[in-house]
C-alpha atoms as a PDB file:
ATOM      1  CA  UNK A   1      11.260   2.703  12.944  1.00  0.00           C
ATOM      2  CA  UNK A   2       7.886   1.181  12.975  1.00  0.00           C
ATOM      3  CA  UNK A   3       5.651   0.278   9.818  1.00  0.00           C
ATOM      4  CA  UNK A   4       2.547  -1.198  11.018  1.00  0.00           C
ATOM      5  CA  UNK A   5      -0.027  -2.039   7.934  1.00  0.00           C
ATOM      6  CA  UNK A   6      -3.798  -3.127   8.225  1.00  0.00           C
ATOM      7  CA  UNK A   7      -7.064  -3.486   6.591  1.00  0.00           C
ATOM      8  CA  UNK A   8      -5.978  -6.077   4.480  1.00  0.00           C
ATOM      9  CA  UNK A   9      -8.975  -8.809   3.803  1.00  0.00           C
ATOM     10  CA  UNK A  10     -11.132 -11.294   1.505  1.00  0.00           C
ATOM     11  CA  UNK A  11     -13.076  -9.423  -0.964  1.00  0.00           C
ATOM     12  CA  UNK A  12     -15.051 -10.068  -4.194  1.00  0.00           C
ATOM     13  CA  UNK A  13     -13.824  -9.461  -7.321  1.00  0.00           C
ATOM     14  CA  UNK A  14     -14.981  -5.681  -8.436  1.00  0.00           C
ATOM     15  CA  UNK A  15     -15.026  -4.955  -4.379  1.00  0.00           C
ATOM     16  CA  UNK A  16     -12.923  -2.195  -2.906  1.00  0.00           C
ATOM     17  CA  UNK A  17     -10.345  -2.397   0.274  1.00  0.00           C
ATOM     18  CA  UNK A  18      -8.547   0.357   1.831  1.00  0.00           C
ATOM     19  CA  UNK A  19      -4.911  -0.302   3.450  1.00  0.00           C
ATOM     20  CA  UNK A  20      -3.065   1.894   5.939  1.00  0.00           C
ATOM     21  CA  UNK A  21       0.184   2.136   7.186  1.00  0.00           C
ATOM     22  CA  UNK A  22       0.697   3.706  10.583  1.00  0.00           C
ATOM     23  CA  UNK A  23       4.402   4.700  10.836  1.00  0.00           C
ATOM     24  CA  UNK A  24       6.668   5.912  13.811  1.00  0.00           C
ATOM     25  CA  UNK A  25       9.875   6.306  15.669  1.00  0.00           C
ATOM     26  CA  UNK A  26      11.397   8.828  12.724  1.00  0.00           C
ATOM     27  CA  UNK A  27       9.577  11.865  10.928  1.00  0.00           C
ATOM     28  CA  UNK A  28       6.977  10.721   8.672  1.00  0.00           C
ATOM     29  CA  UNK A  29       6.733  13.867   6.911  1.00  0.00           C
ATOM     30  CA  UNK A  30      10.011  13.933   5.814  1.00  0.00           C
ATOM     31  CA  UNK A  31      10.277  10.482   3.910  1.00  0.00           C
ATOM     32  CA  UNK A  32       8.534   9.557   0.720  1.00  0.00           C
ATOM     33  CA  UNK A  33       6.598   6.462   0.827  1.00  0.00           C
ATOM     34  CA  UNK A  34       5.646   3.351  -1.014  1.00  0.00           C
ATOM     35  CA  UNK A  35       3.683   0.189  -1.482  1.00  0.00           C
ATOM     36  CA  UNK A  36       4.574  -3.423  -2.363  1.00  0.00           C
ATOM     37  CA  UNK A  37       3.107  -6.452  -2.837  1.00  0.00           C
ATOM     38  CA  UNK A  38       4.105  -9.875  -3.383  1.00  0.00           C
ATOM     39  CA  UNK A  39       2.048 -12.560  -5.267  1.00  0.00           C
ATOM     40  CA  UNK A  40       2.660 -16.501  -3.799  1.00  0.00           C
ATOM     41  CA  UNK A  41       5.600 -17.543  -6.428  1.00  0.00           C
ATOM     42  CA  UNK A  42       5.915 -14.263  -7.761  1.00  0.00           C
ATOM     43  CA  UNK A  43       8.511 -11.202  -6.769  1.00  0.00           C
ATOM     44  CA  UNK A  44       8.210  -8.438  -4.784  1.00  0.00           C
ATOM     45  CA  UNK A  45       6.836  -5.392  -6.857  1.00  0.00           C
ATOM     46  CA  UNK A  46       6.280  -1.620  -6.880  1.00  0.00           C
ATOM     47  CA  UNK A  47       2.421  -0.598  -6.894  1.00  0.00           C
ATOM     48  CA  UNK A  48       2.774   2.867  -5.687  1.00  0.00           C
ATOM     49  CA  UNK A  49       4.955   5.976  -4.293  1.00  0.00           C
ATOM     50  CA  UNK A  50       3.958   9.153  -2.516  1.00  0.00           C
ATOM     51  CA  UNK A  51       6.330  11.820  -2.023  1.00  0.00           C
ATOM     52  CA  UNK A  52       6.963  13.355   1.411  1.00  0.00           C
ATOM     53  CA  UNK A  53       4.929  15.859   0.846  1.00  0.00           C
ATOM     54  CA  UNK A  54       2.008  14.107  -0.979  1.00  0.00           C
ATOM     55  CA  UNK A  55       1.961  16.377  -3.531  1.00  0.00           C
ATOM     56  CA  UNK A  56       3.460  13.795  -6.392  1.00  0.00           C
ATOM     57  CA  UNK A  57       2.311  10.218  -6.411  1.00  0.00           C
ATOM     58  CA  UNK A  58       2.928   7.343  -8.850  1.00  0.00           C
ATOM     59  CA  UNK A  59       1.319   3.869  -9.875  1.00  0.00           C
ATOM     60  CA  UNK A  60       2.465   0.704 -11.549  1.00  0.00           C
ATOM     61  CA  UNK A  61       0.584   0.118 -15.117  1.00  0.00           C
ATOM     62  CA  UNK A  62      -1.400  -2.809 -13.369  1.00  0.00           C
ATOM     63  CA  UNK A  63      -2.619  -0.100 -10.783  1.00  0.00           C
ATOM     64  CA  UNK A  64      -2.911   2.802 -12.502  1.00  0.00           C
ATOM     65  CA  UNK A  65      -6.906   4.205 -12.325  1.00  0.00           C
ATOM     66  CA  UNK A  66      -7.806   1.570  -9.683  1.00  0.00           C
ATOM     67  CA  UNK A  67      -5.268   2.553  -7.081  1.00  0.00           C
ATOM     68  CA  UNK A  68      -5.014   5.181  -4.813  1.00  0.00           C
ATOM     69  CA  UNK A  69      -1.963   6.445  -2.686  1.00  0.00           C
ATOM     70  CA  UNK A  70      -2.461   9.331  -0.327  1.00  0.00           C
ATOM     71  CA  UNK A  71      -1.056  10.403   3.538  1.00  0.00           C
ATOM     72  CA  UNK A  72      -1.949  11.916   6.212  1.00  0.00           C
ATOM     73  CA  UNK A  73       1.331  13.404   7.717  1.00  0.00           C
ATOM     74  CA  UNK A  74      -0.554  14.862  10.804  1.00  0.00           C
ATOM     75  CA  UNK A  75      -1.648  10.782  11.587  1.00  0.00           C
ATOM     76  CA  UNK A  76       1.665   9.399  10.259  1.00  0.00           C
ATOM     77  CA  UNK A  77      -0.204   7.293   8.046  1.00  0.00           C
ATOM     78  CA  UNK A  78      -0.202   6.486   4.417  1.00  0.00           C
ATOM     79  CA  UNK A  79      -2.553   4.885   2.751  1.00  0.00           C
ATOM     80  CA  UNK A  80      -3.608   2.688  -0.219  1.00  0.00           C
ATOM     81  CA  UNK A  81      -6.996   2.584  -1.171  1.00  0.00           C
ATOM     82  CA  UNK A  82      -7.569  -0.358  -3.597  1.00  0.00           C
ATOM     83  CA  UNK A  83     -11.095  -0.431  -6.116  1.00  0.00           C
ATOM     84  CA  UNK A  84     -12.256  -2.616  -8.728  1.00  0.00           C
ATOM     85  CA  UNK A  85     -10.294  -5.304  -7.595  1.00  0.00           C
ATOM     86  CA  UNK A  86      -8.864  -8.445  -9.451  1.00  0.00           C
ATOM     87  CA  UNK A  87      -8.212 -11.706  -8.834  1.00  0.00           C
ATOM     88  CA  UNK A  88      -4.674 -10.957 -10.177  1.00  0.00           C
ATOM     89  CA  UNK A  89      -4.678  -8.000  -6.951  1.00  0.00           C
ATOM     90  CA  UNK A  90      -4.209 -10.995  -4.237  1.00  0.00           C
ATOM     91  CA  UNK A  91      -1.231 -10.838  -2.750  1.00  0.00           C
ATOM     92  CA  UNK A  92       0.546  -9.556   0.944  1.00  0.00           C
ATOM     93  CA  UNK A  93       0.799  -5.685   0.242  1.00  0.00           C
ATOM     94  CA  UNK A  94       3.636  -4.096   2.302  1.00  0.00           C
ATOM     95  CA  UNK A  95       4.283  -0.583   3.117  1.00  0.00           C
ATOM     96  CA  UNK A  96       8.134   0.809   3.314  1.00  0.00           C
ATOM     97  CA  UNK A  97      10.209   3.561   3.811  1.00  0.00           C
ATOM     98  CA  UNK A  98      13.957   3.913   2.680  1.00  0.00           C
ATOM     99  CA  UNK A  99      15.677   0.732   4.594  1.00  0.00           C
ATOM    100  CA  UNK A 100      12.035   0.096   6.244  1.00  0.00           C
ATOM    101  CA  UNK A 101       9.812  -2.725   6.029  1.00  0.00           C
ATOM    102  CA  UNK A 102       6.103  -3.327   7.323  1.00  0.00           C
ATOM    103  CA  UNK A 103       4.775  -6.791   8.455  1.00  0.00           C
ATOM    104  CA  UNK A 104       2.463  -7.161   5.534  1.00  0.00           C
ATOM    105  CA  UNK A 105      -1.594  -7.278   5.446  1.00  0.00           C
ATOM    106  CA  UNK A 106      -3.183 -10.055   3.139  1.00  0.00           C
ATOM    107  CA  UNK A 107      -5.201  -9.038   0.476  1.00  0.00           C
ATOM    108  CA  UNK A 108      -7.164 -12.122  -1.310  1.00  0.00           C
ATOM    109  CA  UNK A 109      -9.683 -11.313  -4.136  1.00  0.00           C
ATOM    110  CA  UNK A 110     -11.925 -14.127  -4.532  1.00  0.00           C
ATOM    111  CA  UNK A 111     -15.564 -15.094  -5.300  1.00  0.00           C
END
């Protein structure tokens, strides 16, 4: 199992990013999937789950209306598109799957 995230960057606050995770060695389609991130001194936390089939997605209150989860099950690829961005949003975002961790991708939101 392979979690590989990118398009993590420096952005303005208000500014938009969007993050993908490009999965493989198991069957994409048949996992749900999710999003972390972790703040420096701060825990890991939820920001977002997709279900298998993509059809049911939800968002942490601190998300919720900004964020964005969707897949593509064809491209084994989820994704996390990010808008009106906060200061508050920097942090390493990190895409998993049941057992599975990605590397992490660096978001910073700064003027």
């Amino acid at each position: 199992v392979q979690l590989v995230e990118s398009g993590g960057g420096l952005v303005q606050p208000g500014g938009s990013l969007r993050l993908s995770c490009t999965a493989s060695g198991f069957t994409f389609s048949n996992y749900d999937m999710r999003w972390y991130r972790q703040a420096p001194g701060k825990e890991r936390e939820l920001v977002a789950t997709i279900r298998s089939s993509g059809d049911i997605t939800s968002y942490a209150g601190s998300v919720k209306g900004r964020f964005t989860i969707s897949r593509d099950n064809a491209k084994n690829t989820v994704y996390l598109q990010m808008n009106s961005l906060t200061p508050d949003d920097t942090a390493v975002y990190y895409c998993y799957r049941l057992f599975y961790w990605g590397q992490g991708t660096q978001v910073t939101v700064s003027s």
